[in-house]
N, C-alpha and C. Protein backbone atom coordinates (compact mmCIF):
# COMPACT_ATOMS: atom_id res chain seq x y z
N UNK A 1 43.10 -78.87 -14.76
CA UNK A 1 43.00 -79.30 -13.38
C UNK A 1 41.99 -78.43 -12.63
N UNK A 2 41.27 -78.94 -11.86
CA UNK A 2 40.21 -77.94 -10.81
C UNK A 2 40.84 -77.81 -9.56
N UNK A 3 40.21 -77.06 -8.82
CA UNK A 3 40.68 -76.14 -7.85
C UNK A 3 41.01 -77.49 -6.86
N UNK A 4 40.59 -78.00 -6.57
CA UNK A 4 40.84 -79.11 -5.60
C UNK A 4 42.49 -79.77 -6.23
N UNK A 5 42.58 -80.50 -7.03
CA UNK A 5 43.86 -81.09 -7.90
C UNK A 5 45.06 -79.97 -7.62
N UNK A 6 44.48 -78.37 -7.63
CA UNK A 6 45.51 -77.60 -8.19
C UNK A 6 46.35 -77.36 -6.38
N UNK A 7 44.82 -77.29 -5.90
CA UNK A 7 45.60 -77.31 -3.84
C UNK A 7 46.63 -78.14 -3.52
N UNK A 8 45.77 -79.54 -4.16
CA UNK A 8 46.24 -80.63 -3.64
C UNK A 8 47.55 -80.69 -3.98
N UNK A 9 48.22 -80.19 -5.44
CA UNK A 9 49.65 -80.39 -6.31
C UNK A 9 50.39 -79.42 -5.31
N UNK A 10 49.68 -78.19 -4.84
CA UNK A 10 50.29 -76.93 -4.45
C UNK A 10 51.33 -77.47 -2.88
N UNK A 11 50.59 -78.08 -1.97
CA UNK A 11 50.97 -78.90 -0.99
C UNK A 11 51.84 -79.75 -1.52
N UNK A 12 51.83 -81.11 -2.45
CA UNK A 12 52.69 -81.58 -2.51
C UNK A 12 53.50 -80.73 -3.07
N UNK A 13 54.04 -80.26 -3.61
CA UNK A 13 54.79 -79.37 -5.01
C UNK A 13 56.29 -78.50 -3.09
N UNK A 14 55.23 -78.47 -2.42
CA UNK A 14 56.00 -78.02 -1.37
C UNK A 14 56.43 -78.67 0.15
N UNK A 15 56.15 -79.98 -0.44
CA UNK A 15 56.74 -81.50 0.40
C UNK A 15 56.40 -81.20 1.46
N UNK A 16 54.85 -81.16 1.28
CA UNK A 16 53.91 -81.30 2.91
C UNK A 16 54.07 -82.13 4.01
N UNK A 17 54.17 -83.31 2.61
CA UNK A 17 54.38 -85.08 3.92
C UNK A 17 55.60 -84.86 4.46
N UNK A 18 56.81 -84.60 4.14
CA UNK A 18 58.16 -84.28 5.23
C UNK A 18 58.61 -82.87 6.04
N UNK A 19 57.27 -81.72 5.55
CA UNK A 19 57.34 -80.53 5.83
C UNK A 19 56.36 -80.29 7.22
N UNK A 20 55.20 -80.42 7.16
CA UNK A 20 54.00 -80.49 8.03
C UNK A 20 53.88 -81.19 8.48
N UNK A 21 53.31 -80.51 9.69
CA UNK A 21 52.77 -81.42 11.46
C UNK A 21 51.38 -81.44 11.11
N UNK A 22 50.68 -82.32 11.38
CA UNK A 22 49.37 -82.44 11.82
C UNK A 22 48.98 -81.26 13.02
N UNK A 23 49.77 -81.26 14.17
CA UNK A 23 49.24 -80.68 14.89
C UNK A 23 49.31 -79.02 14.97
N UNK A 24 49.86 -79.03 13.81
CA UNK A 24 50.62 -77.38 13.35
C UNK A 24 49.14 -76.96 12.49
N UNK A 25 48.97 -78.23 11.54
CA UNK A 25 48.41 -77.67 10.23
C UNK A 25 46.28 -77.24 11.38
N UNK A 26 46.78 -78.26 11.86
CA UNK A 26 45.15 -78.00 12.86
C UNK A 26 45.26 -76.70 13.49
N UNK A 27 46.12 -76.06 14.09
CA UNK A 27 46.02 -74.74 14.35
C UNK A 27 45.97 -73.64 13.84
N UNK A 28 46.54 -74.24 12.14
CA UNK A 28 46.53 -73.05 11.13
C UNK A 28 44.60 -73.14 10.69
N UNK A 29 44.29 -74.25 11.17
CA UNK A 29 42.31 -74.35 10.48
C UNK A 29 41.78 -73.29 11.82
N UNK A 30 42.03 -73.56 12.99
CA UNK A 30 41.55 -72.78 13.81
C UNK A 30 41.97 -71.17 13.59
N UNK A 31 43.51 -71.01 13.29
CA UNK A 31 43.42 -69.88 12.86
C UNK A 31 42.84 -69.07 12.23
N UNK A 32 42.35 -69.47 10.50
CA UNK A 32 41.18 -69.40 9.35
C UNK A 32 39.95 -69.44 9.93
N UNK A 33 39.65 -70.31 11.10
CA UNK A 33 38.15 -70.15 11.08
C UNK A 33 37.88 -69.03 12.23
N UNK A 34 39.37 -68.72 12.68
CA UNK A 34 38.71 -67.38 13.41
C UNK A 34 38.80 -66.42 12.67
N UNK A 35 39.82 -66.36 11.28
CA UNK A 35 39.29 -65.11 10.46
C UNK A 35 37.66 -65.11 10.03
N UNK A 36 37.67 -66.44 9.62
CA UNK A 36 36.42 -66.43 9.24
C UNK A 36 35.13 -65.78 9.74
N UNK A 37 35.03 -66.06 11.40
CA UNK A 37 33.92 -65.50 12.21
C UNK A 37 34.35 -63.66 12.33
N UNK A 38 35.76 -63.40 11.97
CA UNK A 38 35.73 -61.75 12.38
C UNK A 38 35.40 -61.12 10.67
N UNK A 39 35.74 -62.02 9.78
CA UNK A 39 34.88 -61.23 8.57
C UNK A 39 33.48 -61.25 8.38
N UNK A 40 32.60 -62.56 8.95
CA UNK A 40 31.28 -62.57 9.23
C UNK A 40 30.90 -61.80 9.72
N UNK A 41 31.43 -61.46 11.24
CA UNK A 41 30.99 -60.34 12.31
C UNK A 41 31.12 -58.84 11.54
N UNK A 42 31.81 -58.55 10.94
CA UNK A 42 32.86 -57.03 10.53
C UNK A 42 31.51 -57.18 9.31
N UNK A 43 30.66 -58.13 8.81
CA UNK A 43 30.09 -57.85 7.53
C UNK A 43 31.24 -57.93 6.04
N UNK A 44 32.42 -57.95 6.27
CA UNK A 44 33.34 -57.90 5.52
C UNK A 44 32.87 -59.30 4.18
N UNK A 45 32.36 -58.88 3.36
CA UNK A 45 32.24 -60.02 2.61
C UNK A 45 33.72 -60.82 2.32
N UNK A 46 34.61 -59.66 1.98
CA UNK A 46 36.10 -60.33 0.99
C UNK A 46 37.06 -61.12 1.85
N UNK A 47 36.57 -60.69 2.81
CA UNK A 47 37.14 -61.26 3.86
C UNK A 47 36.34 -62.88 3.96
N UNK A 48 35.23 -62.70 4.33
CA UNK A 48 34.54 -64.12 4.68
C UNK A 48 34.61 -65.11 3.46
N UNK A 49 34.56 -64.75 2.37
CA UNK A 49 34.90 -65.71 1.38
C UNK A 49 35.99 -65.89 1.35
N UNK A 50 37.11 -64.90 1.55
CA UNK A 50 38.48 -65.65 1.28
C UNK A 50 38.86 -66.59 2.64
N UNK A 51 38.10 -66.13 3.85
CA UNK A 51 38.40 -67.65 4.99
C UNK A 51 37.63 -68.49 4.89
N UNK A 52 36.62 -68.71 4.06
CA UNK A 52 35.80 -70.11 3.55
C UNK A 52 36.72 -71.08 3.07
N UNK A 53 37.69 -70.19 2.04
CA UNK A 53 38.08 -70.83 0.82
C UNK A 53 39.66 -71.28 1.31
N UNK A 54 40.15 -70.03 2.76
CA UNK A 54 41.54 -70.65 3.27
C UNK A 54 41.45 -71.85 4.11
N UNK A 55 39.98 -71.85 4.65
CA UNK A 55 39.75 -73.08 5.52
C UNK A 55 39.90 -74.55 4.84
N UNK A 56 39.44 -74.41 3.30
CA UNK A 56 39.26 -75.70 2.91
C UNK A 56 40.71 -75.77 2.06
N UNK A 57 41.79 -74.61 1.70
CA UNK A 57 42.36 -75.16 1.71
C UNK A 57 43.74 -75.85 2.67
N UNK A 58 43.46 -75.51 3.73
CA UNK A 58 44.08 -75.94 4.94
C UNK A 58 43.54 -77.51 5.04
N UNK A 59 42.51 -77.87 4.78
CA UNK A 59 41.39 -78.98 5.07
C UNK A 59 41.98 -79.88 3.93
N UNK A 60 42.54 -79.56 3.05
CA UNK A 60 43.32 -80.32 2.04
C UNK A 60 44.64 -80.88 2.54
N UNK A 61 45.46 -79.86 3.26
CA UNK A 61 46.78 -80.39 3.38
C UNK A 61 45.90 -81.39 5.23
N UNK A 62 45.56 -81.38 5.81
CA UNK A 62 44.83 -81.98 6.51
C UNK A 62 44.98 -83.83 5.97
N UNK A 63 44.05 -83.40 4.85
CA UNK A 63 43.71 -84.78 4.39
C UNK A 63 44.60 -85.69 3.81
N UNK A 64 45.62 -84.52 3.25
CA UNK A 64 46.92 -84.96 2.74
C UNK A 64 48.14 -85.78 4.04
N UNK A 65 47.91 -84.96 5.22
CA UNK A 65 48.81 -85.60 5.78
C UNK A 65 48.46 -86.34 6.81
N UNK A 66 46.94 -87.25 7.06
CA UNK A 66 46.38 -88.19 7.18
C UNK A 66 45.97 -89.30 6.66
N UNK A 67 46.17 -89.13 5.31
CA UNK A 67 46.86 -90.06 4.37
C UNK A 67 44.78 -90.38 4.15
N UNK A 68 43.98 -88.93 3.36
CA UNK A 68 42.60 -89.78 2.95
C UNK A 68 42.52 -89.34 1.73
N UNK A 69 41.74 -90.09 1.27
CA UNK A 69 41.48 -89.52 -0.39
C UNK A 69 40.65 -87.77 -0.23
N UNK A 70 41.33 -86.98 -0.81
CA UNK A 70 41.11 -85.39 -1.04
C UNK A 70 39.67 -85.49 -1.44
N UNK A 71 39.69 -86.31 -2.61
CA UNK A 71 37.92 -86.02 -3.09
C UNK A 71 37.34 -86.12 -2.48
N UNK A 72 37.28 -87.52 -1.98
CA UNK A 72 36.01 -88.11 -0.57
C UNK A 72 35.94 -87.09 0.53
N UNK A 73 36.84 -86.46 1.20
CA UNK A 73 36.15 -85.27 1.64
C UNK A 73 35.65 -84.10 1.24
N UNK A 74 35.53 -83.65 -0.30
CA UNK A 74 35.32 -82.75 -0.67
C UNK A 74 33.95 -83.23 -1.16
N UNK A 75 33.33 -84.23 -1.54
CA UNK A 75 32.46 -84.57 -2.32
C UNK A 75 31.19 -84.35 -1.90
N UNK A 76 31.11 -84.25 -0.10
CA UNK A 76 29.59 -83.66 0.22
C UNK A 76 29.14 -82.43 0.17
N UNK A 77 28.42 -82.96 -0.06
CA UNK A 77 27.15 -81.28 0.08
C UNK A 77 26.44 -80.89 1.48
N UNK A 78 26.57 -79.40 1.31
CA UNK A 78 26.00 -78.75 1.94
C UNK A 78 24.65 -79.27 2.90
N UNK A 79 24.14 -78.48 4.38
CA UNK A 79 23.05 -78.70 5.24
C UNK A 79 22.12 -77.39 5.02
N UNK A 80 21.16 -77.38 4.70
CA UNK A 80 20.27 -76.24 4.78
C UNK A 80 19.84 -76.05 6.06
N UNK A 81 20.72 -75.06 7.27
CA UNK A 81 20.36 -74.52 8.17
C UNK A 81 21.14 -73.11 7.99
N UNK A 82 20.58 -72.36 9.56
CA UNK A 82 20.92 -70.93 9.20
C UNK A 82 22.39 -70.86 9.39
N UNK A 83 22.87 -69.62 9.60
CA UNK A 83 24.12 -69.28 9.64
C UNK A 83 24.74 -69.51 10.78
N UNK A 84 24.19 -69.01 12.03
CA UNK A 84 25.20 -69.63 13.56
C UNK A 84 25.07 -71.01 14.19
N UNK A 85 23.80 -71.43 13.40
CA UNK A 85 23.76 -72.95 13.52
C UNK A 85 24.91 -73.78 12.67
N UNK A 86 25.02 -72.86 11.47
CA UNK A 86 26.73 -72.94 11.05
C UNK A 86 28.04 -73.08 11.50
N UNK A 87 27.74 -72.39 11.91
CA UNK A 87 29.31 -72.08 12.88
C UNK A 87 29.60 -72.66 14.14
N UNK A 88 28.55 -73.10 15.00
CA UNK A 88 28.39 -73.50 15.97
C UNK A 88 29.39 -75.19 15.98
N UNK A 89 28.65 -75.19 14.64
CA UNK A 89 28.63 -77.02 13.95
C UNK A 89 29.92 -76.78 13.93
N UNK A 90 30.49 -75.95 12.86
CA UNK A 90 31.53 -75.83 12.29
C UNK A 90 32.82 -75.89 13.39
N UNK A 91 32.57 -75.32 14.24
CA UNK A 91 33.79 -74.71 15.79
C UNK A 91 33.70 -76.10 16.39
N UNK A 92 32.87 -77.07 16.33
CA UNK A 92 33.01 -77.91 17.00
C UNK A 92 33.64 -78.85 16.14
N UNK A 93 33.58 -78.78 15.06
CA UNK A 93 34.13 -80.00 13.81
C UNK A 93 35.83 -79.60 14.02
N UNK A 94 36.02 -78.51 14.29
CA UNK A 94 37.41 -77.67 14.04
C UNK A 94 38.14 -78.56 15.61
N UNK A 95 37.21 -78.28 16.53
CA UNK A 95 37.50 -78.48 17.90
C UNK A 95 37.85 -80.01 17.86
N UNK A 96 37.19 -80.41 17.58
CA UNK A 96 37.05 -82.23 17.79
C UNK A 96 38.45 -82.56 17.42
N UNK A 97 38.58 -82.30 15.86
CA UNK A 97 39.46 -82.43 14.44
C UNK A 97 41.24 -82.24 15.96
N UNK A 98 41.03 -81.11 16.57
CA UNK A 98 42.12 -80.56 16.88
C UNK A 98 42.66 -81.65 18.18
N UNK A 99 41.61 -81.77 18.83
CA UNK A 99 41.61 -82.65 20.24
C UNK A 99 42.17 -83.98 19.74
N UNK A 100 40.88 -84.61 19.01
CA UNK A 100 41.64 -86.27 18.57
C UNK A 100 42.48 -86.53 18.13
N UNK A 101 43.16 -85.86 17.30
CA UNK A 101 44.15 -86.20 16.02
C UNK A 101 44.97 -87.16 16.47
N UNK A 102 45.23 -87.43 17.69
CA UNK A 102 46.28 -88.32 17.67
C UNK A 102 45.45 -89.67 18.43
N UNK A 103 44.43 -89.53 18.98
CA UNK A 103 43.72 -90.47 19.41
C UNK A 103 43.11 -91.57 18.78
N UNK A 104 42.30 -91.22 17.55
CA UNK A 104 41.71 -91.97 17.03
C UNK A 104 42.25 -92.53 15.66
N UNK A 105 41.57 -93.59 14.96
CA UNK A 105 41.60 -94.21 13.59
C UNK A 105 41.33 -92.82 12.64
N UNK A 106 42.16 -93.84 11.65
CA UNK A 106 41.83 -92.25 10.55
C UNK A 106 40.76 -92.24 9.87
N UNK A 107 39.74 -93.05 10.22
CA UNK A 107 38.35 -93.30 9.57
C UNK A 107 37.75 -92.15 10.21
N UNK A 108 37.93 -91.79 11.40
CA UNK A 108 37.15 -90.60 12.65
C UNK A 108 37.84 -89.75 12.22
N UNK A 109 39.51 -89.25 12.12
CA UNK A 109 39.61 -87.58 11.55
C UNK A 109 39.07 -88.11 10.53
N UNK A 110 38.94 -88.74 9.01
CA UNK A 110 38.70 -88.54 7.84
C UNK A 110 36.88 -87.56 7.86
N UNK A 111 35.96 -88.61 8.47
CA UNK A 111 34.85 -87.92 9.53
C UNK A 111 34.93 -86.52 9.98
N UNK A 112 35.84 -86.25 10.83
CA UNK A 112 35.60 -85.19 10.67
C UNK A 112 35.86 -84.04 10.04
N UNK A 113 37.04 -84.01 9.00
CA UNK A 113 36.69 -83.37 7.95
C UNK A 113 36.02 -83.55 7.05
N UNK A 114 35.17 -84.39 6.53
CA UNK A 114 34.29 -84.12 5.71
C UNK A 114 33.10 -83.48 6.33
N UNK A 115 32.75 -83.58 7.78
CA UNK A 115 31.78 -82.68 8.70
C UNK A 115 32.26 -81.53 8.56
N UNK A 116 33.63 -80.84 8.57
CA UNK A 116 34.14 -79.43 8.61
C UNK A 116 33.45 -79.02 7.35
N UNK A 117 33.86 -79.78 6.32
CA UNK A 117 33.81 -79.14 4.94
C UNK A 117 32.49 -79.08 4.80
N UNK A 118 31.54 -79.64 5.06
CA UNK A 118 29.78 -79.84 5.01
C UNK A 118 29.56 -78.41 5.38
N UNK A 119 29.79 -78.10 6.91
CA UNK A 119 29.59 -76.93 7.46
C UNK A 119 30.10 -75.43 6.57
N UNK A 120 31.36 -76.13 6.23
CA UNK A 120 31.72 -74.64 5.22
C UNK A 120 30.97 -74.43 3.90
N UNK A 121 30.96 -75.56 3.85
CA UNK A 121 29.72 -75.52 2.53
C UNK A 121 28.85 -74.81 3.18
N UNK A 122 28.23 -75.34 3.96
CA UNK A 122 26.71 -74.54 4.83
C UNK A 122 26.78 -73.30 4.81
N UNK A 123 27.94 -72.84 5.47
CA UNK A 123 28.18 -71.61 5.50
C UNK A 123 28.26 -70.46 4.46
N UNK A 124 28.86 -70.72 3.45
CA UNK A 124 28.67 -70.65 2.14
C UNK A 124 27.20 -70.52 1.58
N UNK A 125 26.66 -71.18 1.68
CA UNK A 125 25.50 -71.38 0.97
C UNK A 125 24.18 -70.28 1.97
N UNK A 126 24.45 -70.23 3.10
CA UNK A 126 23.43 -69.95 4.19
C UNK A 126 23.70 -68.05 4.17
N UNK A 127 24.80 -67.49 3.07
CA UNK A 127 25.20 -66.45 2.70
C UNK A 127 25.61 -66.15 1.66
N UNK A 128 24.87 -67.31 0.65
CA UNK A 128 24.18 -66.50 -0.50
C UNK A 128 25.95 -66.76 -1.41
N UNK A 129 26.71 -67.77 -0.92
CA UNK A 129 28.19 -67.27 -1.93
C UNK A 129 28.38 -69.11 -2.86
N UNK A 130 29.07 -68.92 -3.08
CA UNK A 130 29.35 -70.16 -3.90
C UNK A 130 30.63 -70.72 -3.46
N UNK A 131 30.52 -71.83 -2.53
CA UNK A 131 32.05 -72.08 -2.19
C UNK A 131 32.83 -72.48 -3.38
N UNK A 132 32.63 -73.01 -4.32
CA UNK A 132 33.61 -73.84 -5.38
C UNK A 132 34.29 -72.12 -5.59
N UNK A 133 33.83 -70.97 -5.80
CA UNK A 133 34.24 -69.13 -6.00
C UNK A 133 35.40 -68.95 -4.55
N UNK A 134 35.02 -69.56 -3.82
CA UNK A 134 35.45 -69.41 -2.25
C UNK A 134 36.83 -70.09 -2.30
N UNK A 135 36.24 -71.33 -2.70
CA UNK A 135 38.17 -71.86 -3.10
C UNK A 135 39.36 -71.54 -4.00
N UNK A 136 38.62 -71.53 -4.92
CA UNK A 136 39.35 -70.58 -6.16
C UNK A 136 39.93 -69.48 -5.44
N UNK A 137 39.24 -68.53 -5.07
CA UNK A 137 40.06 -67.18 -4.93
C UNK A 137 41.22 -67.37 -3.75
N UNK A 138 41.04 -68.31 -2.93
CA UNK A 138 41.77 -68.89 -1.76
C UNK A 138 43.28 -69.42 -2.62
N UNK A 139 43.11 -70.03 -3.94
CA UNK A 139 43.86 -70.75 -4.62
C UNK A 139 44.27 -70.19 -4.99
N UNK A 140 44.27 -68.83 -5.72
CA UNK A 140 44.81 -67.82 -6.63
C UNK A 140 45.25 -67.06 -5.34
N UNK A 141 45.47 -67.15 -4.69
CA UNK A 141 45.83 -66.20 -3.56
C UNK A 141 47.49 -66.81 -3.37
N UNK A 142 47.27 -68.11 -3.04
CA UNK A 142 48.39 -68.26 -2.87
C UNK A 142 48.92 -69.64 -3.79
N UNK A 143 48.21 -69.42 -5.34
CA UNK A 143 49.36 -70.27 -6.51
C UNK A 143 50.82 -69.94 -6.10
N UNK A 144 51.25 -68.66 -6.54
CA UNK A 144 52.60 -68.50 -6.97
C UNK A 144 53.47 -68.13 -5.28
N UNK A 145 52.83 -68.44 -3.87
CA UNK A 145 53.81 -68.06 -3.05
C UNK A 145 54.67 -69.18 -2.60
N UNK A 146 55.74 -68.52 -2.31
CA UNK A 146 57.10 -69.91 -1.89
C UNK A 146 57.40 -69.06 -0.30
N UNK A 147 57.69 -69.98 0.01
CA UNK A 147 58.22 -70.23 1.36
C UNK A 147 58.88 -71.73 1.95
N UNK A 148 58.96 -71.83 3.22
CA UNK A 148 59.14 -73.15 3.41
C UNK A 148 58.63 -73.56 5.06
N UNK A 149 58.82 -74.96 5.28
CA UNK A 149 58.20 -75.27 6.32
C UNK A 149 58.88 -75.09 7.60
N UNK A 150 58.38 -74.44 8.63
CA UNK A 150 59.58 -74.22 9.95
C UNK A 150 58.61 -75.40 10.78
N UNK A 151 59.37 -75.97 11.71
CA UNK A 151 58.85 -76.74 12.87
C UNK A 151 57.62 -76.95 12.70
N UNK A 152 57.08 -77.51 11.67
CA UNK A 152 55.42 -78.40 10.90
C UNK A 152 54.47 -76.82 10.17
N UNK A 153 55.03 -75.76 10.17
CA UNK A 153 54.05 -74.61 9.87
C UNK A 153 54.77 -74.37 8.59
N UNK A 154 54.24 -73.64 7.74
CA UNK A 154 54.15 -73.57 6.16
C UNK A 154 54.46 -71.88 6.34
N UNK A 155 55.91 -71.16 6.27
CA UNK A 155 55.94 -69.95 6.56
C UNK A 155 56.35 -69.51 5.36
N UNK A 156 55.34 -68.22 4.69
CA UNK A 156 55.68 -67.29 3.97
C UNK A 156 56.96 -66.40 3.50
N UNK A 157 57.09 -66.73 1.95
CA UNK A 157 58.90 -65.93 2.07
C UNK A 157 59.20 -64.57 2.83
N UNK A 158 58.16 -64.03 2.69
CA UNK A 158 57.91 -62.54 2.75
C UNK A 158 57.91 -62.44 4.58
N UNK A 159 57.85 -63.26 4.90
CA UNK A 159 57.90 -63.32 6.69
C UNK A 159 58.49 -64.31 7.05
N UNK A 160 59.98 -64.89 6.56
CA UNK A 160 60.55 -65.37 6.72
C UNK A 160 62.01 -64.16 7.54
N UNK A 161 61.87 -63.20 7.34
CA UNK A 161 63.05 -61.84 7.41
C UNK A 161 63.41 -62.00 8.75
């Protein structure tokens, strides 16, 4: 199985569709993409790859509980621009994603995550890393953790106390 299949099982495996909110799981992407900009800023590489790779897989259970095919948003490629032209894109894909969700057809969120994921690609690429490396380590991060879902959020055993 590849890293995408293994997210995707990881979510169901922990009954996303009766566990998770949409409007929970969108705050956990904004959460990630503000790690993301303080490991960019900090220079922190281990950091910025592992919120590349938590973003998209947040962007999975996303797609999962909007009911779109996982691949079809994963399947584009990257924009060759610089890096804050990155992010710029990216904060607004996050922003949009967060505002509409309940407004529109799921053809427009499906849209805009595959725009999120473009941008993280971008991002990725516009710093020299390899997102497919970015997801993986995101994946191996959290294969083996259990927890369960409180009020639509996906909480850690270990901070469950």
């Amino acid at each position: 199985m590849n890293t995408l299949e293994n997210v995707k099982q990881w979510f169901i495996d922990r009954d996303l569709e009766n566990g998770g909110r949409l409007n929970k799981q969108s705050l956990k992407l904004s959460e990630e993409f503000g790690e993301l900009c303080a490991g960019y800023l900090k220079k922190n590489e281990q950091l910025t790859k592992d919120s590349i790779g938590d973003c998209a897989v947040v962007i999975v259970g996303l797609a999962l509980l909007i009911k779109v095919d996982v691949q079809e948003i994963f399947k584009s490629s990257e924009n060759d621009r610089d890096v804050m032209t990155c992010f710029g894109f990216l904060n607004k894909n996050i922003s949009e994603f967060q505002l509409y969700q309940d407004y529109f057809a799921k053809e427009v969120r499906k849209s805009s995550l595959i725009r999120t994921i473009i941008w993280l690609k971008s991002i990725s690429n516009a710093l020299g890393y390899d997102f497919e490396e970015c997801f993986e380590l995101a994946y191996q991060e959290i294969k083996d953790r259990k927890g369960r879902w409180i009020d639509g959020t996906f909480v850690k055993e270990e901070d469950l106390a």
